[in-house]
N, C-alpha and C. Protein backbone atom coordinates (compact mmCIF):
# COMPACT_ATOMS: atom_id res chain seq x y z
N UNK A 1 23.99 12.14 7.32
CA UNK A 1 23.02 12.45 6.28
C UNK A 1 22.83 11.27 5.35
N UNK A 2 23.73 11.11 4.99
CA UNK A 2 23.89 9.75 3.92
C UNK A 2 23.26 8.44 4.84
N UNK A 3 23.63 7.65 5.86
CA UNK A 3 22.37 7.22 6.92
C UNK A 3 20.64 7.56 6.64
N UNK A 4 20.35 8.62 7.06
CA UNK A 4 19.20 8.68 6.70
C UNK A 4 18.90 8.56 5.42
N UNK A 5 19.44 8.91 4.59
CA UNK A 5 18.53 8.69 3.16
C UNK A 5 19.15 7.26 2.69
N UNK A 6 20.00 6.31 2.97
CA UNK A 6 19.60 5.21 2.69
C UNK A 6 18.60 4.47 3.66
N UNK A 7 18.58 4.93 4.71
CA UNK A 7 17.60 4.02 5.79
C UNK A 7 16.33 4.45 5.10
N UNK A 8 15.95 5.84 4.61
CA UNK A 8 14.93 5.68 4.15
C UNK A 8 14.51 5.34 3.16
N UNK A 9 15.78 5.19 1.83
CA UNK A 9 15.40 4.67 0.61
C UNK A 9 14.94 2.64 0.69
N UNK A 10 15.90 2.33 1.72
CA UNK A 10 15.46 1.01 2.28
C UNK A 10 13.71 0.63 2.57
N UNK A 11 13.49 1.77 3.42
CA UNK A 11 12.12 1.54 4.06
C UNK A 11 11.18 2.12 2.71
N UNK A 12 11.36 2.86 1.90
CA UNK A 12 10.62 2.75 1.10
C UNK A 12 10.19 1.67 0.26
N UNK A 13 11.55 0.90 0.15
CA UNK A 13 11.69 -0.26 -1.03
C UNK A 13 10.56 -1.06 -0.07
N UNK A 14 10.80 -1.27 0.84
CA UNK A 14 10.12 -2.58 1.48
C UNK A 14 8.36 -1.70 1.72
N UNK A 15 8.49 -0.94 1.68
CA UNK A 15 7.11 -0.68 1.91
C UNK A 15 6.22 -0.60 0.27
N UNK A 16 7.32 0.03 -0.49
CA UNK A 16 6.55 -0.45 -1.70
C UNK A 16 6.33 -1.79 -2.41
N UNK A 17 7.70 -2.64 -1.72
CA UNK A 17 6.82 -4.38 -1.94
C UNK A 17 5.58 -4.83 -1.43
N UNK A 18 5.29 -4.04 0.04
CA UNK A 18 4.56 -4.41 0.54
C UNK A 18 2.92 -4.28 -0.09
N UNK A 19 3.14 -3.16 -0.64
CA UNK A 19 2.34 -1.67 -1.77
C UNK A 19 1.70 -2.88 -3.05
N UNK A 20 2.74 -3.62 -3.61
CA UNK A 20 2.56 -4.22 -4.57
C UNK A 20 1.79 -5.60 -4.33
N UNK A 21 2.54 -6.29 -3.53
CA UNK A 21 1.62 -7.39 -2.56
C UNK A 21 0.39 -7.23 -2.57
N UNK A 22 -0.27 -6.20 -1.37
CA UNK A 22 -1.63 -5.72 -1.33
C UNK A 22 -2.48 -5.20 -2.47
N UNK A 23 -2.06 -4.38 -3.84
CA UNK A 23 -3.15 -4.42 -4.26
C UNK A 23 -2.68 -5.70 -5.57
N UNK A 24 -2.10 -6.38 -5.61
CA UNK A 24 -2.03 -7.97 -5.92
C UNK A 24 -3.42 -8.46 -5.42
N UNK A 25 -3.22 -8.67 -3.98
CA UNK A 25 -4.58 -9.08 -3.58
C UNK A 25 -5.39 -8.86 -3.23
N UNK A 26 -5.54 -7.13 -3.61
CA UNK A 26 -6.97 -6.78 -4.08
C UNK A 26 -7.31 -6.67 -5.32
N UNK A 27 -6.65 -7.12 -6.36
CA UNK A 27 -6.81 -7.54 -7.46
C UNK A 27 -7.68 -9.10 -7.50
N UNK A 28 -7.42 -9.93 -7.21
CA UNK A 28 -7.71 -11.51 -6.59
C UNK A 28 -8.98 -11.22 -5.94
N UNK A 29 -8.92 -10.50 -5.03
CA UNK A 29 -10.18 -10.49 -4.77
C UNK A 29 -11.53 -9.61 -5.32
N UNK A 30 -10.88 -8.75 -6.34
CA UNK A 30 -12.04 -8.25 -7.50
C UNK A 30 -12.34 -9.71 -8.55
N UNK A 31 -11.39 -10.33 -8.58
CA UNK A 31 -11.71 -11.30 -9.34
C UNK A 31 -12.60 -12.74 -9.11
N UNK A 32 -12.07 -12.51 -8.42
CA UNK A 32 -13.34 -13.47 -7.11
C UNK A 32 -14.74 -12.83 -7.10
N UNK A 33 -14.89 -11.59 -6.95
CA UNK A 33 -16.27 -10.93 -6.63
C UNK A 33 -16.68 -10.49 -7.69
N UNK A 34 -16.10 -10.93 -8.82
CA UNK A 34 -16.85 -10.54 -10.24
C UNK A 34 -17.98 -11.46 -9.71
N UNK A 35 -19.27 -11.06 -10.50
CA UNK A 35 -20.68 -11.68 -11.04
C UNK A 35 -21.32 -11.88 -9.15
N UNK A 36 -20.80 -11.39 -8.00
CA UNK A 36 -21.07 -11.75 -6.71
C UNK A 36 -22.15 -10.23 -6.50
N UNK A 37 -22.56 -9.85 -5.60
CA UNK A 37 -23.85 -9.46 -5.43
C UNK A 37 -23.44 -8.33 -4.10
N UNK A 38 -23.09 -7.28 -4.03
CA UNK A 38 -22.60 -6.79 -2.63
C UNK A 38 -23.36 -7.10 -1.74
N UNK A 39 -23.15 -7.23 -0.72
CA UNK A 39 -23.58 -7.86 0.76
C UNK A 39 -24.71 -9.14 0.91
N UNK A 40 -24.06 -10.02 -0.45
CA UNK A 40 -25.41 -11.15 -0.22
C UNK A 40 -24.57 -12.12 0.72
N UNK A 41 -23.28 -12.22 0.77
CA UNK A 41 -22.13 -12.49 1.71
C UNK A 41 -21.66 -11.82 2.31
N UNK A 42 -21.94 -11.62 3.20
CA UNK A 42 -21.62 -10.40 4.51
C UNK A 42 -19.93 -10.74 4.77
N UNK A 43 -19.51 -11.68 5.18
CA UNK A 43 -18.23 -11.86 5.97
C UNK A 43 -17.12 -11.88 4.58
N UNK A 44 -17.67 -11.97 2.90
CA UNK A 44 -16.95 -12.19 1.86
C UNK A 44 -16.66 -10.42 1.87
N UNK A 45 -17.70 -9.46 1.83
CA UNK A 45 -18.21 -8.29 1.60
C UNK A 45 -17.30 -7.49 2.74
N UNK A 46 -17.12 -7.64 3.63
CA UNK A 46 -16.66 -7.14 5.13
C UNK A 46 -14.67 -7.48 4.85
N UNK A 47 -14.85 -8.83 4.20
CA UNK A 47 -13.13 -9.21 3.62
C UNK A 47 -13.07 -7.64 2.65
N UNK A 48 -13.59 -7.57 2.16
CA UNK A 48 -13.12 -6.68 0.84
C UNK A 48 -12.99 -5.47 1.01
N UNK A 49 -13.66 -5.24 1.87
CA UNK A 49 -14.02 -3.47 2.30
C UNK A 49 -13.06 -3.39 3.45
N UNK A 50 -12.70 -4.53 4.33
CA UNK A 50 -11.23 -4.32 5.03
C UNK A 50 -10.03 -4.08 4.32
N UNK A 51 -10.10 -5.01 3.24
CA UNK A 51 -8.65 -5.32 2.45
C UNK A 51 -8.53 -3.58 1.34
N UNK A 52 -9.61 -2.88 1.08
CA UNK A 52 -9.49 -1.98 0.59
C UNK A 52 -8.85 -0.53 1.38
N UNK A 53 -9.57 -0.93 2.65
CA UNK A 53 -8.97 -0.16 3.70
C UNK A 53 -7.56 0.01 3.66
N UNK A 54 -7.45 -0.83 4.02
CA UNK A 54 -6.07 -1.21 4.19
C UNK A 54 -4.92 -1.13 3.06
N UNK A 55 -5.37 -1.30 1.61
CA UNK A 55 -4.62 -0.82 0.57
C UNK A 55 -4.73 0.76 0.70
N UNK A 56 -5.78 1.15 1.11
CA UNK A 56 -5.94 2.87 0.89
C UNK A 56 -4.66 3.15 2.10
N UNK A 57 -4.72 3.05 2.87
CA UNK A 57 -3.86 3.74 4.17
C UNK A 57 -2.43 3.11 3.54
N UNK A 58 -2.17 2.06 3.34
CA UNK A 58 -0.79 1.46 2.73
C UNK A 58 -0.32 2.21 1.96
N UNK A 59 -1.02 3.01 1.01
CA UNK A 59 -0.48 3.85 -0.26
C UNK A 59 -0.29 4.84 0.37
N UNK A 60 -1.05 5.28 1.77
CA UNK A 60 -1.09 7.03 1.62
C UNK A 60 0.71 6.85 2.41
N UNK A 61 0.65 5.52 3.06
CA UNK A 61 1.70 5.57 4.00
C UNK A 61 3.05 5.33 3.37
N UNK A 62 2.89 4.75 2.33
CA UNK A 62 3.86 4.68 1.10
C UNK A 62 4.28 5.89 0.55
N UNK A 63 3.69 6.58 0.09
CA UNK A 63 3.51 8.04 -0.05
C UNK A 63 4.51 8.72 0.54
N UNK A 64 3.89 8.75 1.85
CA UNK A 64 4.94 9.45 2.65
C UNK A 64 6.35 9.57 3.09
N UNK A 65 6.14 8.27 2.86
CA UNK A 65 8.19 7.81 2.62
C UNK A 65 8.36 8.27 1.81
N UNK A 66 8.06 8.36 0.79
CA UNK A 66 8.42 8.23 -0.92
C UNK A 66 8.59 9.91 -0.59
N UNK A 67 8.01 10.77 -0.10
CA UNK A 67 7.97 12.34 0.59
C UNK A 67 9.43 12.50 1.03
N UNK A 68 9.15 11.76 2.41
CA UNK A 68 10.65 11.75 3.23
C UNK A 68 12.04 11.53 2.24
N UNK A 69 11.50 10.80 1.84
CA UNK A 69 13.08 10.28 1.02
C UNK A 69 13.45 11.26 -0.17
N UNK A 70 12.10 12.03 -0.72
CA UNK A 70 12.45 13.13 -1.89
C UNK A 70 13.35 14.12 -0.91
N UNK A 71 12.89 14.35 0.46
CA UNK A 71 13.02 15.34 0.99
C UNK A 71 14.46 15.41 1.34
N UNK A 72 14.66 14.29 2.35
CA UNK A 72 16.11 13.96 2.30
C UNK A 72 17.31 14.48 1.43
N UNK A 73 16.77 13.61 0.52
CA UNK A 73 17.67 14.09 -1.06
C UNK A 73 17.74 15.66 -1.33
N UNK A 74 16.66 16.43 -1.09
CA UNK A 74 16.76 17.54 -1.80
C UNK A 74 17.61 18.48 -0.58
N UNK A 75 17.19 18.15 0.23
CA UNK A 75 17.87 18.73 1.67
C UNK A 75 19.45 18.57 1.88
N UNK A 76 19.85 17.32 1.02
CA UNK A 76 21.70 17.37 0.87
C UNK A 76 22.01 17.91 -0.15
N UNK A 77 21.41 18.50 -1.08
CA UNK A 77 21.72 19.38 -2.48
C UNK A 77 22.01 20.66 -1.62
């Protein structure tokens, strides 16, 4: 028992660095696209709307650890 809930408190940690990283640089890249024009740069426009993607699913998947690992815990009480 104790195994799993550090393996998962581990994988949380690293997934929430990862969490922090990404919207870091979707921060950077709002800052960049201040005063920019949506889709007058297609391949700038197509960066952003990937990288948002990809923060969205990162969190939900973050999330879910962050689930597992409550669960864990409450499950050895």
């Amino acid at each position: 028992m104790s195994e799993e809930s550090g393996s998962a408190r581990n994988k949380f940690r690293s997934h929430f660095a990862v969490e922090i990283v990404l919207i870091a640089l979707l921060a950077m890249y709002m800052v960049l696209a201040k005063g920019r024009i949506v889709g007058d740069d297609l391949v700038f426009t197509v960066v952003g709307a990937g990288l948002m993607a990809l923060v969205t699913y990162w969190t939900l998947y973050t999330l879910r650890d962050g689930l597992e690992m409550i669960v864990l815990r409450v499950r050895g009480l």
